[in-house]
Protein backbone atom coordinates (compact mmCIF):
# COMPACT_ATOMS: atom_id res chain seq x y z
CA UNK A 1 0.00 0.00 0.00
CA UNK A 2 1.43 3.43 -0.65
CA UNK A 3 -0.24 6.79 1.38
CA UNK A 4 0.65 10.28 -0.24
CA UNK A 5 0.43 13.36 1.60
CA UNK A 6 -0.39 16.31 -0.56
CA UNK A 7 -0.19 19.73 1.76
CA UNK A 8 -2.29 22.93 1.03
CA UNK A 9 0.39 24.19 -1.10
CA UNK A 10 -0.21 21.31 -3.82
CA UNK A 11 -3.75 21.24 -4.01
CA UNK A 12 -6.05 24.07 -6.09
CA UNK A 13 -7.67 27.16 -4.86
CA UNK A 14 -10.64 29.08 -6.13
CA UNK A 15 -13.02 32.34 -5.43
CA UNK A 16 -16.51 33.17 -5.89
CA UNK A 17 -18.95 36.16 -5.43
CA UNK A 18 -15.34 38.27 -5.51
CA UNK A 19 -13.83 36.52 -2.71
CA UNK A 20 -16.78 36.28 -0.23
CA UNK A 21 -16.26 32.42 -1.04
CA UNK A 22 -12.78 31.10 -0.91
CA UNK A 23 -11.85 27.26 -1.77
CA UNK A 24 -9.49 25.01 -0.73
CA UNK A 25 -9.46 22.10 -3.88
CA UNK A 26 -7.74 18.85 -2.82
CA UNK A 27 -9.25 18.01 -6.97
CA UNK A 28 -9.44 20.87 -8.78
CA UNK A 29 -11.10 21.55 -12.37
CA UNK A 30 -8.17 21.29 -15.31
CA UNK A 31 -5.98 24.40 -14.65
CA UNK A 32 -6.48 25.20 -11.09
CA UNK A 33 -3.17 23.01 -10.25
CA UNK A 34 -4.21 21.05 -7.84
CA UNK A 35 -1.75 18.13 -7.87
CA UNK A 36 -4.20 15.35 -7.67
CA UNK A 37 -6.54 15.41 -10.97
CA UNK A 38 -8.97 12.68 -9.99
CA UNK A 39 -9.29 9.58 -8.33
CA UNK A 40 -11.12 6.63 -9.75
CA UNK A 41 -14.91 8.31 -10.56
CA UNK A 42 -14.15 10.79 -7.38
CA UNK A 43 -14.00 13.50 -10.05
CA UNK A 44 -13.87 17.23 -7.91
CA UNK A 45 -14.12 17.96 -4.49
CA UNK A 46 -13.74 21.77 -3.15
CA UNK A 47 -13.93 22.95 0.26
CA UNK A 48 -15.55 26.20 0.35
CA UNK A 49 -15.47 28.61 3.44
CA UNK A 50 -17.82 32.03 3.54
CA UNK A 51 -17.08 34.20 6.40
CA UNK A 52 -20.50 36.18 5.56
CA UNK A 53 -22.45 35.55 2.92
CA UNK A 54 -21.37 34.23 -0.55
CA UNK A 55 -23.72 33.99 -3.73
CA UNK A 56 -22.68 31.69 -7.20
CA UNK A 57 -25.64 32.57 -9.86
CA UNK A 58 -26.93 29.31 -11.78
CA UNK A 59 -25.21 27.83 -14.14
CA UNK A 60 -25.64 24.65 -15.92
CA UNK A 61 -24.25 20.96 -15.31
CA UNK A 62 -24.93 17.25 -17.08
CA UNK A 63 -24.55 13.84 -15.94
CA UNK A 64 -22.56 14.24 -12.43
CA UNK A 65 -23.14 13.56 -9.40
CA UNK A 66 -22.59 16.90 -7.12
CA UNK A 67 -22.82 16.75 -3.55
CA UNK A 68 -22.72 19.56 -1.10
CA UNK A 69 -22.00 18.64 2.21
CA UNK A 70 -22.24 21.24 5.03
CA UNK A 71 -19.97 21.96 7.96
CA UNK A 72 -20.84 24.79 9.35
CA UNK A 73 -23.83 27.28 8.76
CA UNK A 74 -25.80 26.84 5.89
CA UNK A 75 -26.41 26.54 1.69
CA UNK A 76 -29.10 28.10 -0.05
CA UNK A 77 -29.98 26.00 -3.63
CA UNK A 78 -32.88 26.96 -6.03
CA UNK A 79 -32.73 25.02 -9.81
CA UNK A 80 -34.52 24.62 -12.75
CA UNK A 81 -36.36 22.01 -11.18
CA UNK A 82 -38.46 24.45 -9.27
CA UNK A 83 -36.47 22.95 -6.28
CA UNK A 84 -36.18 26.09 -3.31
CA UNK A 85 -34.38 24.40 -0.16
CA UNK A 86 -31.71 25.45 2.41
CA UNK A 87 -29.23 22.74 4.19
CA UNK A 88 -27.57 23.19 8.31
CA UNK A 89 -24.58 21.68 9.10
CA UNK A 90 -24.38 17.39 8.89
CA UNK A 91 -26.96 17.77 6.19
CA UNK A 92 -26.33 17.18 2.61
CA UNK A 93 -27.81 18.33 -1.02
CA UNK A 94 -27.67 15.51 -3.97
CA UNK A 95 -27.92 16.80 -7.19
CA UNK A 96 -28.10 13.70 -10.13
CA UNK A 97 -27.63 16.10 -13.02
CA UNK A 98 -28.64 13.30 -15.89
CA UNK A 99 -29.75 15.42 -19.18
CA UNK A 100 -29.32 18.72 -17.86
CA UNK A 101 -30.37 21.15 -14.74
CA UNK A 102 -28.98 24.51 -13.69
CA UNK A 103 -28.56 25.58 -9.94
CA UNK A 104 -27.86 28.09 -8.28
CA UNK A 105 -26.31 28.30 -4.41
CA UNK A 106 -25.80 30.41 -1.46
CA UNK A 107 -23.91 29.84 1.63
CA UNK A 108 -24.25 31.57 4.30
CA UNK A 109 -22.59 32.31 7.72
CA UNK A 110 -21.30 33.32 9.86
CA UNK A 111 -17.96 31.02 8.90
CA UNK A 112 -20.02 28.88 6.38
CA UNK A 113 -17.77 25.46 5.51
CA UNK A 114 -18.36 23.18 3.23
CA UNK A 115 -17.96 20.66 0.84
CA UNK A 116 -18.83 19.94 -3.34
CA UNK A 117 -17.76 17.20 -4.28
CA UNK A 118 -18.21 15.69 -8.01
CA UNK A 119 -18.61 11.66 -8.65
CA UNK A 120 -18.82 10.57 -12.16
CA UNK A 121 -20.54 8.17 -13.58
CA UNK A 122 -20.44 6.77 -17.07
CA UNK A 123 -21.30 9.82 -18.83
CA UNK A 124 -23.17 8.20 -21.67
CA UNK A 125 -25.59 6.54 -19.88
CA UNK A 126 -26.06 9.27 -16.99
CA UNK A 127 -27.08 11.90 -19.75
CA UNK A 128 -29.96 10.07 -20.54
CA UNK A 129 -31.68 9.88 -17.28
CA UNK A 130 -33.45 12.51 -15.61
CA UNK A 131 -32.13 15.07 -13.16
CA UNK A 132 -33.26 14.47 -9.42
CA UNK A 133 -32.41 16.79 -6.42
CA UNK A 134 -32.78 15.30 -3.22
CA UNK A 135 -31.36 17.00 0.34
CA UNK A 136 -30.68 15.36 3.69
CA UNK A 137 -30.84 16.73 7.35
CA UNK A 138 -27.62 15.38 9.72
CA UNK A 139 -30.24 13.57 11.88
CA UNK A 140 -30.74 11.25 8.32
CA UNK A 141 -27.58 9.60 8.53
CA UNK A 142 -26.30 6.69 10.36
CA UNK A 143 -23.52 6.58 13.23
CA UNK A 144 -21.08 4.50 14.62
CA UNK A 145 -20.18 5.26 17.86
CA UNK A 146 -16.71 3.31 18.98
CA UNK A 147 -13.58 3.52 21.68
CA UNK A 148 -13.10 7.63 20.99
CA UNK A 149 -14.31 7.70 17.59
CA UNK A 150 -18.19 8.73 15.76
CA UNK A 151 -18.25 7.60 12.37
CA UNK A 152 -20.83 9.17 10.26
CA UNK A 153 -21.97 7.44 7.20
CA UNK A 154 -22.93 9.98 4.16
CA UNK A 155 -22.46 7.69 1.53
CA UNK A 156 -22.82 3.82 2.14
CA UNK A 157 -24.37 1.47 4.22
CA UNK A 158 -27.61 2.75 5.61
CA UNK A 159 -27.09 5.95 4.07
CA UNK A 160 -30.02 7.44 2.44
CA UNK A 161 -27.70 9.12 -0.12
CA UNK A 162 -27.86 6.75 -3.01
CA UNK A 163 -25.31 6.82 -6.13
CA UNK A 164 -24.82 5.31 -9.55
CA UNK A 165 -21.30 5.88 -9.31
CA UNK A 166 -19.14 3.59 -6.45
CA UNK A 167 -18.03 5.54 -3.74
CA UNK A 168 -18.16 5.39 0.49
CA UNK A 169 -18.05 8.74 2.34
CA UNK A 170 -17.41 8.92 6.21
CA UNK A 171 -17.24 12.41 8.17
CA UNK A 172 -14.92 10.68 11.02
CA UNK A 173 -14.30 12.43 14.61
CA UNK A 174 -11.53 10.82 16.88
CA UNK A 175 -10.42 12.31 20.88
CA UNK A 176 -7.49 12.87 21.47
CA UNK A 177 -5.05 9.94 21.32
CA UNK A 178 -7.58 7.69 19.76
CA UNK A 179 -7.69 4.56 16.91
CA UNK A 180 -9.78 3.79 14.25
CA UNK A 181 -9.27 1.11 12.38
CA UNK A 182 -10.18 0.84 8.70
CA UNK A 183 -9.88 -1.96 5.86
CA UNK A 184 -9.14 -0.98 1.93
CA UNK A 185 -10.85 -3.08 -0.13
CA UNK A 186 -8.69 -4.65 -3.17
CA UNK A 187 -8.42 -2.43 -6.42
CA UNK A 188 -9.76 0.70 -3.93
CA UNK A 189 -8.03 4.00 -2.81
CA UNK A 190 -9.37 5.62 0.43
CA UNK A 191 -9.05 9.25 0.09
CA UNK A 192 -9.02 11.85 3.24
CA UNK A 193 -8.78 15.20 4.22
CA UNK A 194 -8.03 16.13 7.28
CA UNK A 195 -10.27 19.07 8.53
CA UNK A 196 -9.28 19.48 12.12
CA UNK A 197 -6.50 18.27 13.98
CA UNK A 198 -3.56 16.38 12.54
CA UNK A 199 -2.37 12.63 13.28
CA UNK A 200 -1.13 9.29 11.35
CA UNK A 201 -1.97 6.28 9.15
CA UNK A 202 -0.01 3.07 9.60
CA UNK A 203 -0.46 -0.09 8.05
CA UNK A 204 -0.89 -2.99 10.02
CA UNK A 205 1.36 -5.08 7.52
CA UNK A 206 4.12 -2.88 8.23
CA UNK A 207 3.83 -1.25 11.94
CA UNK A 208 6.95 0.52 11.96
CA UNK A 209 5.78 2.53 9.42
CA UNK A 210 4.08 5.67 10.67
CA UNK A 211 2.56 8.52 7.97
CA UNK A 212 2.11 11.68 10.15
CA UNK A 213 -0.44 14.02 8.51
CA UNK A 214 -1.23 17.69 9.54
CA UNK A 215 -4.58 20.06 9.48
CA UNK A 216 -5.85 20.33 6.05
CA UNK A 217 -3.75 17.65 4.52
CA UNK A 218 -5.25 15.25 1.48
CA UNK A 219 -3.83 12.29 1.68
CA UNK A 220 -4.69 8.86 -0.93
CA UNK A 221 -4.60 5.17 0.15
CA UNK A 222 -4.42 2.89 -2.46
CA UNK A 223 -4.73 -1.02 -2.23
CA UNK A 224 -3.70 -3.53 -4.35
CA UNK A 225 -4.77 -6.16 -1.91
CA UNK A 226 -7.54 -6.22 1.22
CA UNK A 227 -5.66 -3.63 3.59
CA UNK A 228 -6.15 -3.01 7.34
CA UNK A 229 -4.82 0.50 8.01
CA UNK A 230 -5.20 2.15 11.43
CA UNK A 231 -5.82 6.18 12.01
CA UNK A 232 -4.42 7.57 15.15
CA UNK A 233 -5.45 11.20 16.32
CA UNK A 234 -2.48 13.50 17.92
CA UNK A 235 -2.81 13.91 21.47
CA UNK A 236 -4.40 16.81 23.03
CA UNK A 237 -6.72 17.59 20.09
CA UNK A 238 -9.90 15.93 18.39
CA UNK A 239 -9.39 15.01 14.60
CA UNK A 240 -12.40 15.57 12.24
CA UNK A 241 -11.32 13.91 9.08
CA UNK A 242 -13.61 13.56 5.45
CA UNK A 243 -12.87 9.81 4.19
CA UNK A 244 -14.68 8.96 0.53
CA UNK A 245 -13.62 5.62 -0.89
CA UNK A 246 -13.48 4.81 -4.47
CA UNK A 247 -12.23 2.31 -7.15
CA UNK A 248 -8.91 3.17 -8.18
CA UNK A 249 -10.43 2.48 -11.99
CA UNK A 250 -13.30 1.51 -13.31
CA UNK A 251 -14.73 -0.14 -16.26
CA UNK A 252 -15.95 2.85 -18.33
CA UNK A 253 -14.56 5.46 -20.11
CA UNK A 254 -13.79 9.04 -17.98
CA UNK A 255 -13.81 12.71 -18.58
CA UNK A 256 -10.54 13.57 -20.10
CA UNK A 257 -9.63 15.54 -17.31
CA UNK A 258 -5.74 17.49 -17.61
C-alpha cells in the first residue's frame, strides 16, 4: 500500500462572489493546479469557506453527481427544477444532473464550511436519465459510535444518499489519542482530508511505518490487496477527518480531465 500526503500548497484554490467564497481544492477543475486530478470516478471535491455571505448565480451541469455537504452554517440552492431548499450543518444536497439542470447556491454564515464534491458516472448513460435533487438533514444519517471515535456514514451502508457511481463517504471524529481502524478493499483507494486536527496512518502489515499528517492535509490510500490500516489522532486535540472511498479504476470510459 502506498499513502501520499499532498499539503495545502499542492492542491487548487478558487473564489466566488469576488472573494466572499474562498476554496481550498484537494481536486481541482483542469488548470487550477491542484496536484491530484482525480481519483477513480471521485471527479472534484472543493472545500468552500464564507465568512458572511457568498452567492454563485446558476449555471448549468450534465450527468454528475454533485454533492454539497455542510460543515458549518448553511447553503441556499434553487434550480430549474423548481427545487427552493436550504441545508444546516451534517446535512447534505444531492444533485443527479442526468440530461441537464442549472442551480444556483448560497452559503451563508457566519464562517459557512463546506464541501462539493463531483462523482462521475459513465457519462453516456447518466445523460440520458433525468435530473433528481434530493437533500438530507444530519439527523438522516447513520452513526457509529466506537472507543473515541463517531463515524458518520454519508455515503454507504444505511445511508439514504444513493449513487450510480461507487463511492463510500465517512465524516470521522476521533479524541485525542484515539484509533480507528479501517480496511481498503482490493483495487480501492481511500481518500481523506483532514479538517481538524492532525495525526497518522499506519499499516498494520508494516507497523513501523508511521505517515504523520497535519490540518488540512489530502492524503490517498491505495490497495492492491484487502488492507487493514489504522488512524491515530495527535494527542491533546480531536481530529475531524472527510474519508470517501473509491475504485482506483473503473470499467468505463472518464472525462478527459488534464
Amino acid at each position: 500500500m502506498q499513502i501520499m500526503i499532498y499539503p495545502p500548497t499542492m492542491q487548487g484554490t478558487g473564489a466566488f462572489d469576488g472573494g466572499r467564497i474562498t476554496e481550498q481544492k484537494p481536486i481541482g477543475f483542469p488548470g487550477e493546479r491542484s496536484v491530484v486530478k482525480r481519483v477513480g470516478p471521485l471527479f472534484y471535491w472543493a472545500w468552500a469557506f464564507a465568512a458572511e455571505e457568498g452567492y454563485i448565480g446558476s449555471h448549468p451541469h450534465q450527468a454528475f453527481e454533485i454533492i454539497t455537504y455542510v460543515l458549518a452554517g448553511k447553503a441556499e440552492h434553487g434550480d430549474s427544477l423548481g427545487t427552493r431548499s436550504v441545508v444546516g450543518p451534517g446535512g447534505a444536497q444531492v444533485m443527479q444532473t442526468g440530461s441537464g439542470v442549472s442551480h444556483e447556491e448560497r452559503f451563508i454564515g457566519p464562517d459557512m464550511e463546506g464541501f462539493q464534491i463531483w462523482f462521475e458516472p459513465e457519462l453516456n448513460e447518466a445523460l440520458k436519465r433525468k435530473p433528481t435533487y434530493r437533500q438530507f438533514d444530519h439527523e438522516a444519517f447513520p452513526e457509529e459510535a466506537g472507543e473515541g471515535f463517531i463515524r458518520k456514514t454519508v455515503i454507504g451502508d444505511r445511508s439514504p444518499v444513493e449513487l450510480v457511481a461507487d463511492a463510500k463517504m465517512w465524516d470521522l471524529t476521533l479524541e485525542p489519542g484515539a484509533v480507528y481502524r479501517h480496511v481498503i478493499p482490493a483495487g480501492h483507494t481511500l481518500t481523506a482530508l483532514a479538517v481538524r486536527g492532525h495525526g497518522a496512518w499506519t499499516n498494520a502489515s508494516a507497523e513501523d511505518a508511521v505517515t504523520p499528517f497535519r490540518h488540512k492535509d489530502f492524503m490517498l490510500l491505495g490497495a492492491a490487496a484487502d488492507t487493514n490500516v489504522s488512524l491515530q489522532a495527535a494527542d491533546g486535540e480531536t481530529l475531524r477527518i472527510m474519508l470517501i472511498e473509491v475504485p482506483t479504476t473503473v470499467d468505463y470510459p472518464l472525462y478527459p480531465k488534464r
